[in-house]
Protein backbone atom coordinates (compact mmCIF):
# COMPACT_ATOMS: atom_id res chain seq x y z
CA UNK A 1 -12.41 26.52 -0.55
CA UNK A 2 -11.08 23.69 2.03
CA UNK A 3 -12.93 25.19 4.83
CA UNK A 4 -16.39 25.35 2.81
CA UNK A 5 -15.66 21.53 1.53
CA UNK A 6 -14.60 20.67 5.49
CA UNK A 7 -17.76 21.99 6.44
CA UNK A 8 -19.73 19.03 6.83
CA UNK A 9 -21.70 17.10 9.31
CA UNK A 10 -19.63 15.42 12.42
CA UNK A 11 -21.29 11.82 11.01
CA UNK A 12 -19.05 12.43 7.36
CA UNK A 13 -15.90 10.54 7.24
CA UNK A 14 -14.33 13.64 6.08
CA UNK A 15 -14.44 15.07 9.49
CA UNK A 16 -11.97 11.91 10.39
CA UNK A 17 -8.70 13.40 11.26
CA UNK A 18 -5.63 10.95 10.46
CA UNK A 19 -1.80 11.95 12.39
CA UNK A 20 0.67 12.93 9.85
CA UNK A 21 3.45 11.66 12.15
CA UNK A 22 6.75 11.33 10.22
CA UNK A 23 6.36 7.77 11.12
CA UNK A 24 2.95 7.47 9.16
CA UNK A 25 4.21 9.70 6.36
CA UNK A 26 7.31 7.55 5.43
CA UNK A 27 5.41 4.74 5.40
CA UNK A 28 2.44 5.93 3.00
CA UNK A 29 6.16 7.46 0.63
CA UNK A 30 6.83 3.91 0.81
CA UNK A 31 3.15 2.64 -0.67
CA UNK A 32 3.49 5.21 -3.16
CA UNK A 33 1.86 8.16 -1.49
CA UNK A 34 2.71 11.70 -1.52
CA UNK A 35 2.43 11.81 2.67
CA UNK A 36 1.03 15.28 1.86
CA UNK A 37 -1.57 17.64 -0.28
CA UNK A 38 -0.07 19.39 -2.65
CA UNK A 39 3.10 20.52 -2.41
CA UNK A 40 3.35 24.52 -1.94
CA UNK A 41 4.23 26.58 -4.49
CA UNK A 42 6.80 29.13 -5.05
CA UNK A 43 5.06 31.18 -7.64
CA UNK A 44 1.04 31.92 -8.56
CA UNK A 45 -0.73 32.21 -11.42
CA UNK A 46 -3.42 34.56 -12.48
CA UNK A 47 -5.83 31.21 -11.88
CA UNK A 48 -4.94 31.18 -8.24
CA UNK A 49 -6.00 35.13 -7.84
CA UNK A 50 -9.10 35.31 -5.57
CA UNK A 51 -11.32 37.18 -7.88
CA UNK A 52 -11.15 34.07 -10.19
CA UNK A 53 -11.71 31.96 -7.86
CA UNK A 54 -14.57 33.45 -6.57
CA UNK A 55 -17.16 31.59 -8.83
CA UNK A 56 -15.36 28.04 -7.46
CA UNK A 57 -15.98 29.44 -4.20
CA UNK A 58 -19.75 29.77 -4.90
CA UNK A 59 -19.91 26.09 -6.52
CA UNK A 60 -18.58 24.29 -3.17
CA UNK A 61 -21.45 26.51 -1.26
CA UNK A 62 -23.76 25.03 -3.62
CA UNK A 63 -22.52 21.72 -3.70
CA UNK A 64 -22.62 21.35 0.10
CA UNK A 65 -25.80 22.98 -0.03
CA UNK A 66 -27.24 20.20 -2.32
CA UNK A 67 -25.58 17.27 -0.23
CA UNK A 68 -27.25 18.45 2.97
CA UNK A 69 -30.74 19.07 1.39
CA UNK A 70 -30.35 15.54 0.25
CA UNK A 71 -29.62 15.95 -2.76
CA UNK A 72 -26.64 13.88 -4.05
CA UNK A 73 -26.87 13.61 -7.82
CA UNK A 74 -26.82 17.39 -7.90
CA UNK A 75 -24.14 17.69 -5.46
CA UNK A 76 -21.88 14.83 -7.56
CA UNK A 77 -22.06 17.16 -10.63
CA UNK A 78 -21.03 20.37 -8.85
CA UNK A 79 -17.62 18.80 -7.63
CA UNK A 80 -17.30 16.97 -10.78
CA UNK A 81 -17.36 20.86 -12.54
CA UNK A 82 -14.99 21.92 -9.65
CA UNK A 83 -12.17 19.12 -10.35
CA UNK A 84 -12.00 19.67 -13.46
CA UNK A 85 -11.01 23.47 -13.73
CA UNK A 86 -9.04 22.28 -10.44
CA UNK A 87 -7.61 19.23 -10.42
CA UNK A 88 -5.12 20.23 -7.22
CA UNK A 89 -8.31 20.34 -4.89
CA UNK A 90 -7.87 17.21 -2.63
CA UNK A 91 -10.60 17.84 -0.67
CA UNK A 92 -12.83 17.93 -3.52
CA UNK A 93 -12.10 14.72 -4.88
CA UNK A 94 -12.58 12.92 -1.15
CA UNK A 95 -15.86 14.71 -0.79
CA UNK A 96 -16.84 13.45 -4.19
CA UNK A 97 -15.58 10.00 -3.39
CA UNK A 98 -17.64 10.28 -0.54
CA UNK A 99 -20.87 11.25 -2.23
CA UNK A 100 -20.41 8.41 -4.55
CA UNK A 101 -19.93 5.90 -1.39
CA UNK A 102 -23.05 7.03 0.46
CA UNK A 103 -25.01 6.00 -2.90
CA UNK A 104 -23.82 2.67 -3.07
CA UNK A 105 -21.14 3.13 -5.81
CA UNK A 106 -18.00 1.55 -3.95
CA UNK A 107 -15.78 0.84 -7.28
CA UNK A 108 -16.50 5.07 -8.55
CA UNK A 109 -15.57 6.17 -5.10
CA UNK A 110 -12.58 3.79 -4.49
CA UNK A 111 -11.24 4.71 -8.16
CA UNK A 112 -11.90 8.52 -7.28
CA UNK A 113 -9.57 8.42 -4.47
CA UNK A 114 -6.71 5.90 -6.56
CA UNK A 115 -6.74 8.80 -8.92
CA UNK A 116 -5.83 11.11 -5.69
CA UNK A 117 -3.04 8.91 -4.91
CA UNK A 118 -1.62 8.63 -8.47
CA UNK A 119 -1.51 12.48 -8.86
CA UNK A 120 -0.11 13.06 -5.90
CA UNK A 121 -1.87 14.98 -3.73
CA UNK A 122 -3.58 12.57 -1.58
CA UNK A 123 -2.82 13.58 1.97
CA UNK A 124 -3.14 11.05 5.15
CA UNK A 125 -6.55 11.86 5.49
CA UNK A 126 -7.22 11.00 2.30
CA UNK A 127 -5.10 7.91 2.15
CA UNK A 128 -7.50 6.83 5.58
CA UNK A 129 -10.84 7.39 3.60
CA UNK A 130 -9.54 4.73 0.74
CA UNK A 131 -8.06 2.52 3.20
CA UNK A 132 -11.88 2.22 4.64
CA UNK A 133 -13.36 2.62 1.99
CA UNK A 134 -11.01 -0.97 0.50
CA UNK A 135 -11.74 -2.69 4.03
CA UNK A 136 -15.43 -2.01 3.83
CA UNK A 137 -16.01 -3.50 0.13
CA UNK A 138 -13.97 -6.26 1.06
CA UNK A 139 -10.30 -5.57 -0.29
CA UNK A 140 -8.60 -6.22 2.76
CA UNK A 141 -5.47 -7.44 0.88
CA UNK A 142 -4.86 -3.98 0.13
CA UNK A 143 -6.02 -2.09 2.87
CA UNK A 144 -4.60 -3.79 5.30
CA UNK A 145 -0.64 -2.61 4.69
CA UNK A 146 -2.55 1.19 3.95
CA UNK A 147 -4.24 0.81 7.09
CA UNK A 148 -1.04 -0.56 9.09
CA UNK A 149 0.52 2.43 7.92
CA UNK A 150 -2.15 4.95 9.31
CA UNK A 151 -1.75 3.26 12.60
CA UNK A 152 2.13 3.15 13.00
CA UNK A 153 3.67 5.39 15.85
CA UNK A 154 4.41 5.52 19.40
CA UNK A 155 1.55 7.47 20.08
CA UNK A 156 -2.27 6.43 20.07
CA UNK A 157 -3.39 5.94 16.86
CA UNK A 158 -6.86 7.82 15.45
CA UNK A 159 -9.88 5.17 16.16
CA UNK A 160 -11.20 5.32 12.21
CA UNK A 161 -8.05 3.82 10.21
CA UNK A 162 -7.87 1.66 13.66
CA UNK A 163 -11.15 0.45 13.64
CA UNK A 164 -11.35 -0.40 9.65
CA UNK A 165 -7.86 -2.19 10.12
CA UNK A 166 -9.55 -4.41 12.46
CA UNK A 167 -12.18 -5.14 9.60
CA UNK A 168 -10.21 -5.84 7.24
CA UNK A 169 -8.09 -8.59 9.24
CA UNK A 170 -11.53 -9.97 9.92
CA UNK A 171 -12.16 -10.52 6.26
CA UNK A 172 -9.01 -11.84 5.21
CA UNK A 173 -9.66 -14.34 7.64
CA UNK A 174 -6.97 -12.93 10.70
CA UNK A 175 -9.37 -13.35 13.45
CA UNK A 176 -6.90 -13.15 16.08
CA UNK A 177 -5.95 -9.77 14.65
CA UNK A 178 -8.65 -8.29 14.44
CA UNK A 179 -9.77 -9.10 17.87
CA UNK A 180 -6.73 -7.07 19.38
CA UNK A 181 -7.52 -4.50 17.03
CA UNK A 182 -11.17 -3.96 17.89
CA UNK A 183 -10.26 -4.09 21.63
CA UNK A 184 -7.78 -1.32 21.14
CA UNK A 185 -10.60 0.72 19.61
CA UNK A 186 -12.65 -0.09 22.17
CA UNK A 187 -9.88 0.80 25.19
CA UNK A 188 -8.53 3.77 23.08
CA UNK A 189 -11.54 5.72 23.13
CA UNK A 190 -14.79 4.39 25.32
CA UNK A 191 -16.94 7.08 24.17
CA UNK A 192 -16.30 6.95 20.31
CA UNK A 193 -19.09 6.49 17.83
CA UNK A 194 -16.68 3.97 16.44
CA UNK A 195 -17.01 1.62 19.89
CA UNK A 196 -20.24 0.35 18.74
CA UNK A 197 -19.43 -0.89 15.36
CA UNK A 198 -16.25 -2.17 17.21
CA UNK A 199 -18.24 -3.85 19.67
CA UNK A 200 -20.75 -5.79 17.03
CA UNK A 201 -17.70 -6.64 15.36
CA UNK A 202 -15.61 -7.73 18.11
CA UNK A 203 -18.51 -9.91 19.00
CA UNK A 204 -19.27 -11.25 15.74
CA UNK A 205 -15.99 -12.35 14.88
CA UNK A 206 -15.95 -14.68 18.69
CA UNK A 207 -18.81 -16.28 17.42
CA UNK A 208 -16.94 -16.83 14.59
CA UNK A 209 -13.96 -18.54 16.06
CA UNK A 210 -16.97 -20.30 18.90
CA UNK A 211 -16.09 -18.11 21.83
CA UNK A 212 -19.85 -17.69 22.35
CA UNK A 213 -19.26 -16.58 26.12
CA UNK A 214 -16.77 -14.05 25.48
CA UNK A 215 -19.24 -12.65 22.30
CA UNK A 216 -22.12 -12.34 24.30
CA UNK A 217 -20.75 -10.18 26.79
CA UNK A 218 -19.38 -7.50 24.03
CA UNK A 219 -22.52 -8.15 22.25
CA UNK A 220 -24.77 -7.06 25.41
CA UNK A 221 -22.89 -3.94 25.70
CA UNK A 222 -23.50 -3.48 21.55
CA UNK A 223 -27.01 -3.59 22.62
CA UNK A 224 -27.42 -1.47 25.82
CA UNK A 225 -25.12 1.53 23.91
CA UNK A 226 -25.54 1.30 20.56
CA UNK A 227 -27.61 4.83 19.33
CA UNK A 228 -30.69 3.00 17.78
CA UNK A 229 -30.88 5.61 15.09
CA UNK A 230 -28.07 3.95 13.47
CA UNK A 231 -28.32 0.63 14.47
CA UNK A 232 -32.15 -0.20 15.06
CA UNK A 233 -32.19 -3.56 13.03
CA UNK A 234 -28.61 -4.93 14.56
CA UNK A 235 -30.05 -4.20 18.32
CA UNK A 236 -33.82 -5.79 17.25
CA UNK A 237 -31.69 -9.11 16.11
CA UNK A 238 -29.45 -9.41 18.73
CA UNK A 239 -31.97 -8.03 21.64
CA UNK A 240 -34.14 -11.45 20.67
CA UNK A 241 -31.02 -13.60 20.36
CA UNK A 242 -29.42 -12.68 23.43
CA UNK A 243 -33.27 -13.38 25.29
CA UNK A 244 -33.43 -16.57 23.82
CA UNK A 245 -30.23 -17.91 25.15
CA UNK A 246 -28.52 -17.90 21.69
């Protein structure tokens, strides 16, 4: 069942991968998180033999069958079925949380993935996809120790929990912050998918605090890189602005 619901397209935040460094573990036991999915068991029940699971199997097929044929609604009430004869199935809930962010329904999807973290079974990966998810709708307050927590090691940190950190300082107001934070995104990983929205960011928030030099130059780059499938109407805006001397 977790490799149907991990099948997905490279664009889905599910296919974010967070470090589960002891470092990053401790510090999500110490925001109340598990640090882990479910904890193994020592024993089975008949409702974990493979024959009876063979009909949930066949609901996440059509479920991710549904989401890529565009068809979300559908999709939202497969999963919903799932959880609720298994309630242990991270990844269903974060795919579910998902669905219900790509439709515009922030407060379902950020509840959906609370509910994760109160059982206790939401993993690092999961614990990422809220900490966005809070950041993007504008609850930096409390992503921002989630996200600090994501991004705490030694080692490099992944670009996603990185990269919403940085927007969340920038809505509480930390400019300073979240200008290191987009330049480590930026320096981490050139090629990432992530350096454009790190780039428009970057530059916004300098034109913010009236560096209008420094903005333009990340904002030029925003413009010659950024894929225009994604981004058409940010590159129209700034392609005029940036011609026009402002």
């Amino acid at each position: 069942l977790e490799a149907l619901l991990a099948d997905l397209p490279a664009s889905d935040p599910l296919e974010r991968r967070v470090a589960e460094t002891a470092e990053v573990v401790e510090r999500l036991r110490s925001l109340g998180y598990a640090g882990g999915t479910a904890p193994a068991r020592d024993t089975h029940t008949e409702d974990d033999d493979p024959k009876r699971l063979a009909h949930l199997d066949a609901a996440i097929h059509r479920g991710v069958d549904l989401y890529r044929r565009g068809r979300p609604r559908e999709a939202i009430e497969v999963y919903r079925e799932v959880i609720a004869e298994r309630r242990d199935l991270e990844l269903a809930h974060r795919h579910l949380a998902y669905l219900h962010w790509s439709l515009g329904e922030a407060e379902e999807a950020v509840a959906m993935l609370r509910r994760v973290r109160d059982a206790g079974i939401a993993s690092p990966a999961a614990a990422g996809q809220l900490g966005m998810y809070l950041a993007e709708s504008g609850a930096a307050d409390e992503a921002v120790p989630l996200l600090e927590a994501l991004v705490a090691g030694e080692g490099p940190p992944d670009v996603d929990p990185l990269n919403a950190l940085g927007i969340a300082y920038a809505r509480r107001g930390d400019h300073e912050r979240a200008l290191e934070t987009f330049e480590r995104v930026i320096g981490l990983d050139p090629d990432s998918r992530r350096v454009p929205d790190a780039l428009l960011r970057l530059g916004t928030a300098l034109v913010d605090a009236g560096d209008l030099g420094a903005a333009r130059s990340y904002l030029e780059r925003f413009v010659g890189t950024a894929p225009a499938a994604a981004y058409g109407e940010d590159i129209q805006r700034l392609t005029g602005l940036l011609e026009s001397g402002g």
